[in-house]
Protein backbone atom coordinates (compact mmCIF):
# COMPACT_ATOMS: atom_id res chain seq x y z
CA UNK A 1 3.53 7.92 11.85
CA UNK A 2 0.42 9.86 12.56
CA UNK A 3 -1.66 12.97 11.15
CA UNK A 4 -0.60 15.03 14.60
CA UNK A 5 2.91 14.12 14.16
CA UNK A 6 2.94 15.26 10.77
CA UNK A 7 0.94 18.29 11.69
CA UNK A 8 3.41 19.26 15.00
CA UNK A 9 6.34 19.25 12.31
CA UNK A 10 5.41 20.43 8.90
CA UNK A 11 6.83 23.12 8.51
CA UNK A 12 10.30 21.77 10.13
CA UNK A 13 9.71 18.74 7.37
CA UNK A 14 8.45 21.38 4.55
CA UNK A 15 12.35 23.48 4.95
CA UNK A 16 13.85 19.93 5.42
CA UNK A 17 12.66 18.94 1.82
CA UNK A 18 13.21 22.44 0.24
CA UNK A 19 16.52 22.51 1.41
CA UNK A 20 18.07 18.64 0.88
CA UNK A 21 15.59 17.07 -1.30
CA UNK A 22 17.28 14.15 -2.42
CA UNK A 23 18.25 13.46 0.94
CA UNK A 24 15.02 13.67 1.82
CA UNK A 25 13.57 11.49 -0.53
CA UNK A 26 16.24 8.45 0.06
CA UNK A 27 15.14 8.56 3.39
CA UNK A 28 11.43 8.49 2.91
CA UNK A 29 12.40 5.41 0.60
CA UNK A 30 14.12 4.30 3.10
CA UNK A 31 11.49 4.78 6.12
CA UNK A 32 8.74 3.30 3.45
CA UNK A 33 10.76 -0.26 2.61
CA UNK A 34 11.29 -0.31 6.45
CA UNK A 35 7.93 -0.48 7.51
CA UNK A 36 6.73 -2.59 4.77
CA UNK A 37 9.16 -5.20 5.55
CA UNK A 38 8.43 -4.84 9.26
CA UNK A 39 5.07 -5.12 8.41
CA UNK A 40 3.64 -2.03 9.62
CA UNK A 41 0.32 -0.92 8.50
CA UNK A 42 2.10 2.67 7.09
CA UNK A 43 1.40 2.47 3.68
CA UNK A 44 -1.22 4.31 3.52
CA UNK A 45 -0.10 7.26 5.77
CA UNK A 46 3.55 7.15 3.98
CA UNK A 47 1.81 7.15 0.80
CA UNK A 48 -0.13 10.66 1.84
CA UNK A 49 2.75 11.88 3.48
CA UNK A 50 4.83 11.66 0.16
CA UNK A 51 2.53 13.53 -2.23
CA UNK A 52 2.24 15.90 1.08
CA UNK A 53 6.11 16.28 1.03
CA UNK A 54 7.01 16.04 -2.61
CA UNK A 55 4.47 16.91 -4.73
CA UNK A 56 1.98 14.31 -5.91
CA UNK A 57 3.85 13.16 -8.88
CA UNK A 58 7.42 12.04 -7.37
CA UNK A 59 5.29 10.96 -3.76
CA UNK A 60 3.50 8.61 -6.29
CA UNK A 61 6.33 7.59 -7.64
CA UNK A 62 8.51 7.10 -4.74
CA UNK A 63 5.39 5.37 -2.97
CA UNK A 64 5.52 2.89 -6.08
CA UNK A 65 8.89 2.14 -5.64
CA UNK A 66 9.07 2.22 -2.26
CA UNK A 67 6.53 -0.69 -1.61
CA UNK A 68 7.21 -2.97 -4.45
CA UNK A 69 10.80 -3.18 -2.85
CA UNK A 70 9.89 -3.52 0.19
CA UNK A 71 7.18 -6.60 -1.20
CA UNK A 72 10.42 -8.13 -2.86
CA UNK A 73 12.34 -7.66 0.47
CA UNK A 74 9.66 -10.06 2.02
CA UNK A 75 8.94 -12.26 -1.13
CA UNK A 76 13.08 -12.88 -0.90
CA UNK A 77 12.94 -13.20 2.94
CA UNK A 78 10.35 -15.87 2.84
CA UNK A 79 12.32 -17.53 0.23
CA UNK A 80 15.65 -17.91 3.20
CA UNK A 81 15.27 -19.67 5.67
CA UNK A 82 14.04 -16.78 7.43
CA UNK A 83 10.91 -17.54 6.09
CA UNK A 84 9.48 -20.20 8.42
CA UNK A 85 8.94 -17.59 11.11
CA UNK A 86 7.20 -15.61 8.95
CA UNK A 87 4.78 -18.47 7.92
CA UNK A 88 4.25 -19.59 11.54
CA UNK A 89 3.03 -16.17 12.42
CA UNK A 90 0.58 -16.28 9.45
CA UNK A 91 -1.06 -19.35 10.44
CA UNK A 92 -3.85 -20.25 8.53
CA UNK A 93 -4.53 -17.36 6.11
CA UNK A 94 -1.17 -18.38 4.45
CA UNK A 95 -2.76 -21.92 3.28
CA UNK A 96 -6.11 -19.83 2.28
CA UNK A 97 -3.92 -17.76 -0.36
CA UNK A 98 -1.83 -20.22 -1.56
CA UNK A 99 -4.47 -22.03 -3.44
CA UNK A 100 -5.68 -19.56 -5.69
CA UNK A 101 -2.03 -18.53 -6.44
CA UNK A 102 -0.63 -21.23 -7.43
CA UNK A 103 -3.36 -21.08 -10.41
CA UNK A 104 -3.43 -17.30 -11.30
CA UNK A 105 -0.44 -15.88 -9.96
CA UNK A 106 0.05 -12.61 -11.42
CA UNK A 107 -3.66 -12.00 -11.13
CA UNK A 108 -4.19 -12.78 -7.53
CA UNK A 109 -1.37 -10.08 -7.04
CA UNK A 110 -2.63 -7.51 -9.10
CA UNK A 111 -5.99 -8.54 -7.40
CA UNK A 112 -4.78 -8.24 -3.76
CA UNK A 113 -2.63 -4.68 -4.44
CA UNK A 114 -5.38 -2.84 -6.24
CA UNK A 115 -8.27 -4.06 -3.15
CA UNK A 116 -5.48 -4.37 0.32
CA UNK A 117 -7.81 -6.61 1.70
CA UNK A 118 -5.28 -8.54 3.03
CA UNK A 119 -1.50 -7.08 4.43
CA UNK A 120 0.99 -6.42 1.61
CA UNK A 121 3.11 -8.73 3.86
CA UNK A 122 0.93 -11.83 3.27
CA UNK A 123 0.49 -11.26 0.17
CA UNK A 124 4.08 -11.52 -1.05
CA UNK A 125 4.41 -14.39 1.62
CA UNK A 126 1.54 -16.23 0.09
CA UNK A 127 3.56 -15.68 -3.36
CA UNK A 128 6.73 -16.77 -2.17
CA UNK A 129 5.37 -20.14 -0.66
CA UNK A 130 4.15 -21.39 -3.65
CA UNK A 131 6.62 -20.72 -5.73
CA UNK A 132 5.62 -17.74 -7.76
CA UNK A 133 8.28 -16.58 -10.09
CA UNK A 134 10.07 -13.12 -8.90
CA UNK A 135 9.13 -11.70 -12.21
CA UNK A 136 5.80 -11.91 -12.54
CA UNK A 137 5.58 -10.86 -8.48
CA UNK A 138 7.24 -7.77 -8.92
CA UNK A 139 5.46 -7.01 -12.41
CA UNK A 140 1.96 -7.78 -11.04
CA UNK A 141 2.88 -5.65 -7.51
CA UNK A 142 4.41 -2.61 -9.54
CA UNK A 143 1.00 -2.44 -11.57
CA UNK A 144 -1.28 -3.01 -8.61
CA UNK A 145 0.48 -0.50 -6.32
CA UNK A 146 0.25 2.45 -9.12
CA UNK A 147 -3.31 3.50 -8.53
CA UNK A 148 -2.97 3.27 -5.12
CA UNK A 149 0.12 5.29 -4.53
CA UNK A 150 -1.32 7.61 -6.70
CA UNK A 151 -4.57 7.99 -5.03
CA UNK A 152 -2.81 8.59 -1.66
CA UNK A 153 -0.42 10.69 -3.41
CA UNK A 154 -2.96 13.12 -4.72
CA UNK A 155 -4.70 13.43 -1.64
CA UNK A 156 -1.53 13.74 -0.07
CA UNK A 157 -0.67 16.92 -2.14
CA UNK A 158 -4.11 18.45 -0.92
CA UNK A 159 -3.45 18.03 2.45
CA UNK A 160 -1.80 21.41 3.50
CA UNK A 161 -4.61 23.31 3.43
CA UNK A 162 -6.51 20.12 5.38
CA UNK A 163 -4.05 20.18 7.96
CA UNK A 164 -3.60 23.97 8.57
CA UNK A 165 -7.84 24.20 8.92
CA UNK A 166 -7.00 21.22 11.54
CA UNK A 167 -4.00 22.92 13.35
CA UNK A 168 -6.53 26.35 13.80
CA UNK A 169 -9.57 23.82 15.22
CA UNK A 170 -6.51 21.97 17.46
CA UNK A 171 -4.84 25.44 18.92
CA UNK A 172 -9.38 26.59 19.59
CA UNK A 173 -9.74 23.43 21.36
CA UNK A 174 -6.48 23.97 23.61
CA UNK A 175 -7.55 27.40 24.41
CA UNK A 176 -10.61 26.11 25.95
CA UNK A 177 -8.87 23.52 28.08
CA UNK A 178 -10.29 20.55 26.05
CA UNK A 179 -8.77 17.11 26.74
CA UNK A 180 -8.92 15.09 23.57
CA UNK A 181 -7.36 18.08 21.01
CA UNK A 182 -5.79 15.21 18.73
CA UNK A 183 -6.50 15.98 14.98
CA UNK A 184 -9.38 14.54 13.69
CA UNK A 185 -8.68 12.98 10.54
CA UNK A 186 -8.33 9.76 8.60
CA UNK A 187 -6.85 7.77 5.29
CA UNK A 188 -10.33 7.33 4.61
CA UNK A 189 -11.25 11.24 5.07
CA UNK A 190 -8.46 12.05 2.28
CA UNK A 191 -10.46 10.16 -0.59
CA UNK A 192 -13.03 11.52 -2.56
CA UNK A 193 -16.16 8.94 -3.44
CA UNK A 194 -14.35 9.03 -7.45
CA UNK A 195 -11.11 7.52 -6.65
CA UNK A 196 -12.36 4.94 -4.29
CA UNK A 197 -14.82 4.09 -7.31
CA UNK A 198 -12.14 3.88 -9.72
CA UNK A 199 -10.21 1.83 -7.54
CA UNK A 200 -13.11 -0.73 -6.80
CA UNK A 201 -13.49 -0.76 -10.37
CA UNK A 202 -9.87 -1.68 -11.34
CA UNK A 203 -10.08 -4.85 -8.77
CA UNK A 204 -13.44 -5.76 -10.25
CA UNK A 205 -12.31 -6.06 -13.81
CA UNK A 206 -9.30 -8.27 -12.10
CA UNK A 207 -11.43 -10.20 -10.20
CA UNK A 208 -13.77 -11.31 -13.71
CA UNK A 209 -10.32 -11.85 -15.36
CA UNK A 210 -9.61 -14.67 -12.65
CA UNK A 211 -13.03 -15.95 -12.76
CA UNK A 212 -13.58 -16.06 -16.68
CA UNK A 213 -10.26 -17.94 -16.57
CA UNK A 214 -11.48 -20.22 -13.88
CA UNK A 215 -14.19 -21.33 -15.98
CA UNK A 216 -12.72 -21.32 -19.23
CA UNK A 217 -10.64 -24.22 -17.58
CA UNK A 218 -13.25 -25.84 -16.22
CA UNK A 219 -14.77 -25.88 -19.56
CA UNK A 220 -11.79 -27.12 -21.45
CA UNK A 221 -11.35 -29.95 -18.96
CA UNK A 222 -15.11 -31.17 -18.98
CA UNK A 223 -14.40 -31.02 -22.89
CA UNK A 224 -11.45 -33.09 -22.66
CA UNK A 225 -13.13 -35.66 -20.85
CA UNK A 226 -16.12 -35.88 -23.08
């Protein structure tokens, strides 16, 4: 799951797509669930690689679905007893979510999928552990993962004229015998400075939404006590 990978074999992938696209999208759904439960930090390539493969309307939307099910794979994992070796290998950043969700659920997950500061995985392990209700985990993650799969998506869907500018700089640098020819480009490269705006914005007006209701409570409880 890399940028050379996907540039030694697009046009093999490209035919592949034209030529079975359903079968081609169940098994980018499938790849994407995969490595979400597996806990492979993907999401962002797979993301780019769908609106690269499909367009960036149905890569958005297959990103969308793609890693809210895979969340709920791990949310209902945790929930087995499976779910003590995933908390083990969490160790203490597990306890350091669970407090603030067990007070704002659904806005600590919206939070935490609109700004990935954390894995996806720990997220919907920190959910599980406290007892958040499937519902309002899946809701929250389904709204939180739109902008980003959409983001990815679209610069996903501008990537074939990126990568075919990076194939002609890779084949120069073989010609001249170089020894690090590997194609220079990044997640990071892909977004303009608009979207990454938009989507700071989005997990600001979250984050006052958690802390106006933090001190509304406050409030009301000083109130009650008076």
């Amino acid at each position: 799951m890399s940028f050379d990978a996907l540039l030694d074999r697009r046009e093999e992938m490209g035919l592949f797509v034209e030529s079975r696209p359903w079968t081609a999208l169940a098994l980018f759904t499938v790849v994407y669930i995969g490595a979400v439960v597996l806990s492979m930090p993907a999401a962002a390539f797979l993301c780019t690689a769908g609106g690269f493969l499909f367009g960036w309307q149905l890569g958005a939307l297959a990103g969308t679905v793609s890693a809210t099910l895979g969340g709920v794979c791990v949310f209902l994992i945790v929930r087995t007893s499976l779910g003590n070796l995933f908390k083990r290998g969490a160790g203490p950043r597990l306890q350091a979510l669970a407090a603030g969700f067990r007070q704002n659920a659904f806005s600590y997950v919206l939070f935490f999928r609109l700004l990935p500061i954390v894995p996806s995985w720990l997220v919907s392990m920190a959910a599980a552990s406290v007892g958040v209700r499937l519902r309002i985990f899946a809701s929250a993650s389904l709204i939180g993962i739109i902008p980003i799969s959409l983001a990815f998506a679209i610069a996903g869907a501008g990537l074939d004229d990126v990568l075919r500018e990076q194939q002609k700089l890779r084949q120069a640098c073989l010609v001249t015998g170089g020894t690090d020819c590997r194609v220079n480009l990044s997640i990071t490269n892909l977004l303009t400075p608009e979207i990454i705006t938009a989507l700071a914005f989005l997990g600001f007006l979250v984050l006052l939404s958690i802390l106006l209701k933090h001190f509304h409570g406050a409030k009301t409880r000083e109130g009650s006590l008076s």
